[in-house]
N, C-alpha and C. Protein backbone atom coordinates (compact mmCIF):
# COMPACT_ATOMS: atom_id res chain seq x y z
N UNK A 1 88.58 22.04 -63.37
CA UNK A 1 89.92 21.46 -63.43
C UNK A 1 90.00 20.36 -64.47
N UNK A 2 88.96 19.77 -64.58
CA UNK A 2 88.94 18.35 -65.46
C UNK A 2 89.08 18.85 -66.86
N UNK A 3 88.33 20.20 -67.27
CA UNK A 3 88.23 20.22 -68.15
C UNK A 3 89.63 20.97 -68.93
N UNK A 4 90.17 21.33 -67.84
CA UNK A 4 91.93 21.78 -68.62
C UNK A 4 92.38 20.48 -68.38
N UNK A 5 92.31 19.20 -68.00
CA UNK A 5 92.97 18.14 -68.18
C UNK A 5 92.46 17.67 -69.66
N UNK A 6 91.11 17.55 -70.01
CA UNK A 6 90.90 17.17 -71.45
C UNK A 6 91.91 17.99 -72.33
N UNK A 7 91.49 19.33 -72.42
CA UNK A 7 92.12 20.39 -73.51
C UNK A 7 93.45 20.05 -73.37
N UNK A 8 94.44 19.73 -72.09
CA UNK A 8 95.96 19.44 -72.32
C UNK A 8 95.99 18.02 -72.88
N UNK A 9 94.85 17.12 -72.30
CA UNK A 9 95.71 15.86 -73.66
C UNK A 9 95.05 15.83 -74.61
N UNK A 10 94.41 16.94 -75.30
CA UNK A 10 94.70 16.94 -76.63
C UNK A 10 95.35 17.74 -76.57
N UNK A 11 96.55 18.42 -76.56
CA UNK A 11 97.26 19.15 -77.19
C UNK A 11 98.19 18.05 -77.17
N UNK A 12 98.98 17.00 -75.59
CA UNK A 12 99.34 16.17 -75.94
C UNK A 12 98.98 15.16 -77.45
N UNK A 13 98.09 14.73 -77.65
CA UNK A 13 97.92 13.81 -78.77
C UNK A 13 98.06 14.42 -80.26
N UNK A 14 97.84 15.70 -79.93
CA UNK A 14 98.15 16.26 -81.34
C UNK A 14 99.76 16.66 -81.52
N UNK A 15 100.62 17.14 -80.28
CA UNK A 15 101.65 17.19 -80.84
C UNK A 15 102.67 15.60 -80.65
N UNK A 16 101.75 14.35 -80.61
CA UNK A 16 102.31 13.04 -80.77
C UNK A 16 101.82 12.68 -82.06
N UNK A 17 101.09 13.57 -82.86
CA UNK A 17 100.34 13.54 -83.96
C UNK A 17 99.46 12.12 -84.01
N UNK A 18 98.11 12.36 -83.14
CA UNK A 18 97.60 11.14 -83.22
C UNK A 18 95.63 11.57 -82.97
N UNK A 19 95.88 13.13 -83.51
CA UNK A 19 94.66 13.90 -83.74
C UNK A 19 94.66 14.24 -85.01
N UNK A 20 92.81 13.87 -85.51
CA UNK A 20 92.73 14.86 -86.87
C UNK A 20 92.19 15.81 -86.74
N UNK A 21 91.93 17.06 -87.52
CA UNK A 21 90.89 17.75 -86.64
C UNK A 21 90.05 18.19 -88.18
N UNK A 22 88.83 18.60 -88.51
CA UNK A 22 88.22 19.16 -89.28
C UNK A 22 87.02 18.26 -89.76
N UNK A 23 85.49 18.68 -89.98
CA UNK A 23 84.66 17.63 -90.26
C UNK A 23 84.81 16.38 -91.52
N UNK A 24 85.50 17.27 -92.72
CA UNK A 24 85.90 16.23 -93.72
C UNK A 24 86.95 15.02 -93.65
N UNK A 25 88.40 15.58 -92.45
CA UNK A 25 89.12 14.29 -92.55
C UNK A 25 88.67 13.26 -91.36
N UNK A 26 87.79 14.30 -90.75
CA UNK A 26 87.47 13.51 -89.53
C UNK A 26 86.72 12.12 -89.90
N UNK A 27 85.32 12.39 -90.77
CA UNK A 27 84.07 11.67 -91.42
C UNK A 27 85.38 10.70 -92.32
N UNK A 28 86.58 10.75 -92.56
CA UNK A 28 87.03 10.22 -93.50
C UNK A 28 88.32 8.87 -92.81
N UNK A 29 88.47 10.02 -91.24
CA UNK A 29 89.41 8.58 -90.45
C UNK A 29 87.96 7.62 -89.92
N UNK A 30 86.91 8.51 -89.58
CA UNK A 30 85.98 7.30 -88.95
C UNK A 30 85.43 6.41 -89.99
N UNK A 31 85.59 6.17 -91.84
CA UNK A 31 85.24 5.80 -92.87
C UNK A 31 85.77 4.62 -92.65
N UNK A 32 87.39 4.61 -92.62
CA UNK A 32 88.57 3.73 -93.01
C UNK A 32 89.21 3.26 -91.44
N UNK A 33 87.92 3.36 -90.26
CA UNK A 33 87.82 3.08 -88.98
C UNK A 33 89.75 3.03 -88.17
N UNK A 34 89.92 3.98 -88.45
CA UNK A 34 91.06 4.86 -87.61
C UNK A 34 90.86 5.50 -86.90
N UNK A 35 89.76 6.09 -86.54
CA UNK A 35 89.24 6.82 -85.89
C UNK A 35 88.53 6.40 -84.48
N UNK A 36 89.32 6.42 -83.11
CA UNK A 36 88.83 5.75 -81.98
C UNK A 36 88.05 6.42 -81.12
N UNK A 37 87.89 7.53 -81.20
CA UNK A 37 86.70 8.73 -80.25
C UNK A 37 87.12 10.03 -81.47
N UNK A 38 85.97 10.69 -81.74
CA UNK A 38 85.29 12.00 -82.43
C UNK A 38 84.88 12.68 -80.96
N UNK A 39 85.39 14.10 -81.00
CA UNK A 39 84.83 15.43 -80.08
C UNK A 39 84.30 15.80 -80.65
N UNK A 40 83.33 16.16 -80.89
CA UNK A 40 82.49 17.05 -81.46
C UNK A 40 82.29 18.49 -80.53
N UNK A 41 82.49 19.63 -80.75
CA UNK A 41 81.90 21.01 -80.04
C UNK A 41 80.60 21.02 -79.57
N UNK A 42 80.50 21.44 -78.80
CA UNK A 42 79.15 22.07 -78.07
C UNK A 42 78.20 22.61 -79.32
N UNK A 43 78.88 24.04 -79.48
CA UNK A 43 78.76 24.46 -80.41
C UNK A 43 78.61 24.33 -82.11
N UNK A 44 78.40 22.95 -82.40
CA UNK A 44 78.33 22.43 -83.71
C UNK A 44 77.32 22.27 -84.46
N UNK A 45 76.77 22.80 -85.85
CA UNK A 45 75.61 22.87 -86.54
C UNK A 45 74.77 21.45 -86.13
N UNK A 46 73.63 21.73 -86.35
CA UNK A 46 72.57 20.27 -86.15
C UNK A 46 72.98 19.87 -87.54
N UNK A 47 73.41 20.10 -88.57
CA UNK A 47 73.63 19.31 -89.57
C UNK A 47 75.05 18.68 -89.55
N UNK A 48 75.87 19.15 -88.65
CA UNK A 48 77.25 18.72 -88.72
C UNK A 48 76.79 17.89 -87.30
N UNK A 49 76.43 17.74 -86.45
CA UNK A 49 76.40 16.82 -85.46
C UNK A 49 75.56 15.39 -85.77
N UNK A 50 74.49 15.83 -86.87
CA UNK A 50 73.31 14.86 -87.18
C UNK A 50 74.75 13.75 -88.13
N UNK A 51 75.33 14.53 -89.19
CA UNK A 51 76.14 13.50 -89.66
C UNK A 51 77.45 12.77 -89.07
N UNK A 52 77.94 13.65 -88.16
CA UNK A 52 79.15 13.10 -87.20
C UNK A 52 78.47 11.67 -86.33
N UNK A 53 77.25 11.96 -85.28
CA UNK A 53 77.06 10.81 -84.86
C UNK A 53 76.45 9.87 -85.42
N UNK A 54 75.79 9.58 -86.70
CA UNK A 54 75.42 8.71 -87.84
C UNK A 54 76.73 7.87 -88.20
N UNK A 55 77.70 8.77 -88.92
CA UNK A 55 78.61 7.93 -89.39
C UNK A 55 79.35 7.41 -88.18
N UNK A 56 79.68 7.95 -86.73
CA UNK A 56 80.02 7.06 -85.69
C UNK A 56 79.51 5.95 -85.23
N UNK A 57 78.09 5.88 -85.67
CA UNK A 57 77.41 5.20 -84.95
C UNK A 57 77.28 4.02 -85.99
N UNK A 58 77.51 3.99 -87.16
CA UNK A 58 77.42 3.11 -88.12
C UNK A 58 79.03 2.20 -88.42
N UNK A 59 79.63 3.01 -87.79
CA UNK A 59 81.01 2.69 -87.84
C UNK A 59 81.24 2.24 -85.99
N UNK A 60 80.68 2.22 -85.34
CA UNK A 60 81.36 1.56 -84.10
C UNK A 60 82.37 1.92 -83.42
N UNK A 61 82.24 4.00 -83.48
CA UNK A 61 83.37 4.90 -83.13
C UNK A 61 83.07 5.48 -81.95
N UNK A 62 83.50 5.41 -81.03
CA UNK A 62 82.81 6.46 -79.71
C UNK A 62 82.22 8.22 -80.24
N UNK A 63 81.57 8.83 -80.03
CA UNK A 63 81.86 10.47 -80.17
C UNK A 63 81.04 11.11 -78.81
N UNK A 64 81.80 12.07 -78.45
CA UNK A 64 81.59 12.91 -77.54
C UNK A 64 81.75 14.55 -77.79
N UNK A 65 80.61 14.86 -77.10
CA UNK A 65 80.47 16.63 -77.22
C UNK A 65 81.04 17.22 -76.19
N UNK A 66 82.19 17.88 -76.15
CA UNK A 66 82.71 18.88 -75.57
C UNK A 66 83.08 19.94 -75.89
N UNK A 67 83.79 20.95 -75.24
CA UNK A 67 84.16 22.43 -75.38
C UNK A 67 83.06 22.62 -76.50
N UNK A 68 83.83 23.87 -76.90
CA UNK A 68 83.29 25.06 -77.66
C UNK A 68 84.74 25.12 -78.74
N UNK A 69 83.70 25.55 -79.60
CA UNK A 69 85.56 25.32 -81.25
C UNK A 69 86.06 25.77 -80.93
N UNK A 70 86.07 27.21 -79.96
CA UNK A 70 87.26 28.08 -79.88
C UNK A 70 88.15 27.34 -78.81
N UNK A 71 87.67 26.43 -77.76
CA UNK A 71 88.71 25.66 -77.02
C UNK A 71 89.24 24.70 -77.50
N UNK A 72 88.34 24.40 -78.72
CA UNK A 72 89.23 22.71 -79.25
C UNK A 72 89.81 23.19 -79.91
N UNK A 73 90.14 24.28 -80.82
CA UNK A 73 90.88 24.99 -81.76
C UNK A 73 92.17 25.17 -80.87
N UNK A 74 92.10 26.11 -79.97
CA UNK A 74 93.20 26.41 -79.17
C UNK A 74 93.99 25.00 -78.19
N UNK A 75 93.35 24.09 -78.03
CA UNK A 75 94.35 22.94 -77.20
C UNK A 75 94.77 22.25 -78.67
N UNK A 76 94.75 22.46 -79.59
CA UNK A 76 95.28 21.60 -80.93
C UNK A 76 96.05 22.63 -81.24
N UNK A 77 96.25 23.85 -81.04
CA UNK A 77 97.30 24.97 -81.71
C UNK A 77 96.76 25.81 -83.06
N UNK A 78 95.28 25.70 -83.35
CA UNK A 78 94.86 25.85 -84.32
C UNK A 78 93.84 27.05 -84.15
N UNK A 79 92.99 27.81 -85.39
CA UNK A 79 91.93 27.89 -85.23
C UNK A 79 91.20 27.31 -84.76
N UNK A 80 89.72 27.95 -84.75
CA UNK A 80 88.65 27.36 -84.34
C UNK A 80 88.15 25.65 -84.69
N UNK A 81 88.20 24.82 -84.36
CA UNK A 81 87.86 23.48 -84.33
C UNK A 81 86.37 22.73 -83.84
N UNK A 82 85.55 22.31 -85.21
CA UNK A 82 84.47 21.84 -84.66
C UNK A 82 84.40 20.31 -84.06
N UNK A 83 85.02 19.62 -84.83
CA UNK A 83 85.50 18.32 -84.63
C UNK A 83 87.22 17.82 -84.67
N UNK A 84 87.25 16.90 -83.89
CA UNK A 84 88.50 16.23 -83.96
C UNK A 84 88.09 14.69 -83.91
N UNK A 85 89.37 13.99 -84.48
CA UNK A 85 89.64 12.83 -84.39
C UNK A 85 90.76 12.11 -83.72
N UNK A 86 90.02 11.53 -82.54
CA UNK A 86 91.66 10.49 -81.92
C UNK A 86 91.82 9.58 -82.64
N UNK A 87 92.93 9.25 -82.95
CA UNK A 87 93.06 7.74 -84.01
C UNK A 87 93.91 6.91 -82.99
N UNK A 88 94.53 7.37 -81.28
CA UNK A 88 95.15 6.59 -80.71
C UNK A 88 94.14 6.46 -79.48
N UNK A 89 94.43 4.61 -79.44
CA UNK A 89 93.25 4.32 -78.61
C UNK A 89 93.45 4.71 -77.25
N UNK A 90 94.64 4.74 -76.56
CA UNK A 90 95.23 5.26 -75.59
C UNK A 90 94.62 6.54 -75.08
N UNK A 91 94.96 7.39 -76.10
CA UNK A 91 94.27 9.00 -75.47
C UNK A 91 92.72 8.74 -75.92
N UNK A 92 92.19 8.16 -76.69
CA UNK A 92 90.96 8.01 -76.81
C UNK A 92 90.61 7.73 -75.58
N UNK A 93 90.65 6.37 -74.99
CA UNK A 93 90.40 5.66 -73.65
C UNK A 93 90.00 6.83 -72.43
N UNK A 94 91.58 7.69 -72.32
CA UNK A 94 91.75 8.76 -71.18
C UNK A 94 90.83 9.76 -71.31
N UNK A 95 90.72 9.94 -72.35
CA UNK A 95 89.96 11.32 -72.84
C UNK A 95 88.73 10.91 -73.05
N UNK A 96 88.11 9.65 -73.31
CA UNK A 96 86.52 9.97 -72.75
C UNK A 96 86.12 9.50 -71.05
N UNK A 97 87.31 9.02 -70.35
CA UNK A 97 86.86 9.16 -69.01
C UNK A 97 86.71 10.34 -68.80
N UNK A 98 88.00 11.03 -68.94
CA UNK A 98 87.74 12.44 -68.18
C UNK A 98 86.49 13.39 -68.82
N UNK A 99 85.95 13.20 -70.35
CA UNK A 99 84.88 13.96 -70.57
C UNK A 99 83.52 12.90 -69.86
N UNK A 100 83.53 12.18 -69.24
CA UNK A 100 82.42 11.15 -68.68
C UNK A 100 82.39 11.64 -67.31
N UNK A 101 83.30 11.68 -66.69
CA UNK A 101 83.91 12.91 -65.13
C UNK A 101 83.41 13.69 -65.52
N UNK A 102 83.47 14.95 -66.29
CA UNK A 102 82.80 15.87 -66.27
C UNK A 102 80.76 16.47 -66.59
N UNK A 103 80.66 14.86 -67.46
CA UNK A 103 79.54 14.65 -67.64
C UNK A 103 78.75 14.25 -66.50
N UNK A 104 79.13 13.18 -65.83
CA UNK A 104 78.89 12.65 -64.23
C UNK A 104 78.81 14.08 -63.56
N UNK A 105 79.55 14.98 -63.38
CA UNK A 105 79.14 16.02 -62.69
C UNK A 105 78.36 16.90 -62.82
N UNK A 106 78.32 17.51 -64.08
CA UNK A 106 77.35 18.47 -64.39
C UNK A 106 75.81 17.21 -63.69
N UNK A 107 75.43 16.14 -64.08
CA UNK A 107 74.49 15.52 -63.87
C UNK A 107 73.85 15.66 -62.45
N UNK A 108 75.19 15.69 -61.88
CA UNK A 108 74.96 15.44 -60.00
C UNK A 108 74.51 17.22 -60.02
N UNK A 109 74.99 17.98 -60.26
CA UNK A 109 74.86 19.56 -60.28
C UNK A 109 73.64 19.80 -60.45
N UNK A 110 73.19 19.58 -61.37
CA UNK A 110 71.62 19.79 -61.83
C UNK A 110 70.79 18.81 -61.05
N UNK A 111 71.04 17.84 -60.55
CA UNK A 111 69.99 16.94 -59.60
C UNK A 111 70.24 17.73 -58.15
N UNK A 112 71.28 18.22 -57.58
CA UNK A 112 71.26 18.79 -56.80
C UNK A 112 70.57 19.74 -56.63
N UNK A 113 70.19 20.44 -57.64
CA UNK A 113 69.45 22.11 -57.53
C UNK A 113 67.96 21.59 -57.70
N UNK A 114 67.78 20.41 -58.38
CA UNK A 114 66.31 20.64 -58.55
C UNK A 114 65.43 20.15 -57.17
């Protein structure tokens, strides 16, 4: 359930236009620090994740790994999507609780089984 609450506010934030989405403008709002949380895909090259959380991390940007491109593509209205950018701190804020909720759980899930 949580995780169709992420995918709907980004579709919210993108049609308030306050998402970037693609690795070049993304690396380029977190440059000129507009950039308040980076998604990164599940699914994202080790060379595209090695430089996404570098330049976040040098820049003082949250980033978080969720979905798969084909879901971040589709809650933005787009193709496939490896990265996005929130530039509003608002849905930034909401949107890494609820991917932290879902992180918190998978955690409890897997301590449970073992």
């Amino acid at each position: 359930m949580t995780k169709e609450k992420v995918l709907q506010l980004l579709g919210l934030a993108t049609r308030a236009r306050m998402t970037i989405s693609g690795e070049e403008m993304s690396v380029s709002e977190v440059r000129k620090g507009k950039a308040k949380l980076v998604i990164l895909s599940e699914d994202a090259s080790d060379n595209t994740s090695k430089k996404l959380h570098d330049k976040c991390k040098s820049n003082g940007v949250e980033i978080r790994v969720f979905g798969s491109r084909y879901e971040l593509g589709h809650a933005i209205g787009k193709e496939e999507r490896v990265v996005i950018a929130v530039t509003d701190a608002g849905f930034a804020k909401k949107l890494t609780s609820l991917i932290e909720e879902i992180n918190r759980g998978r955690a409890d899930d897997q301590n449970s089984s073992t």
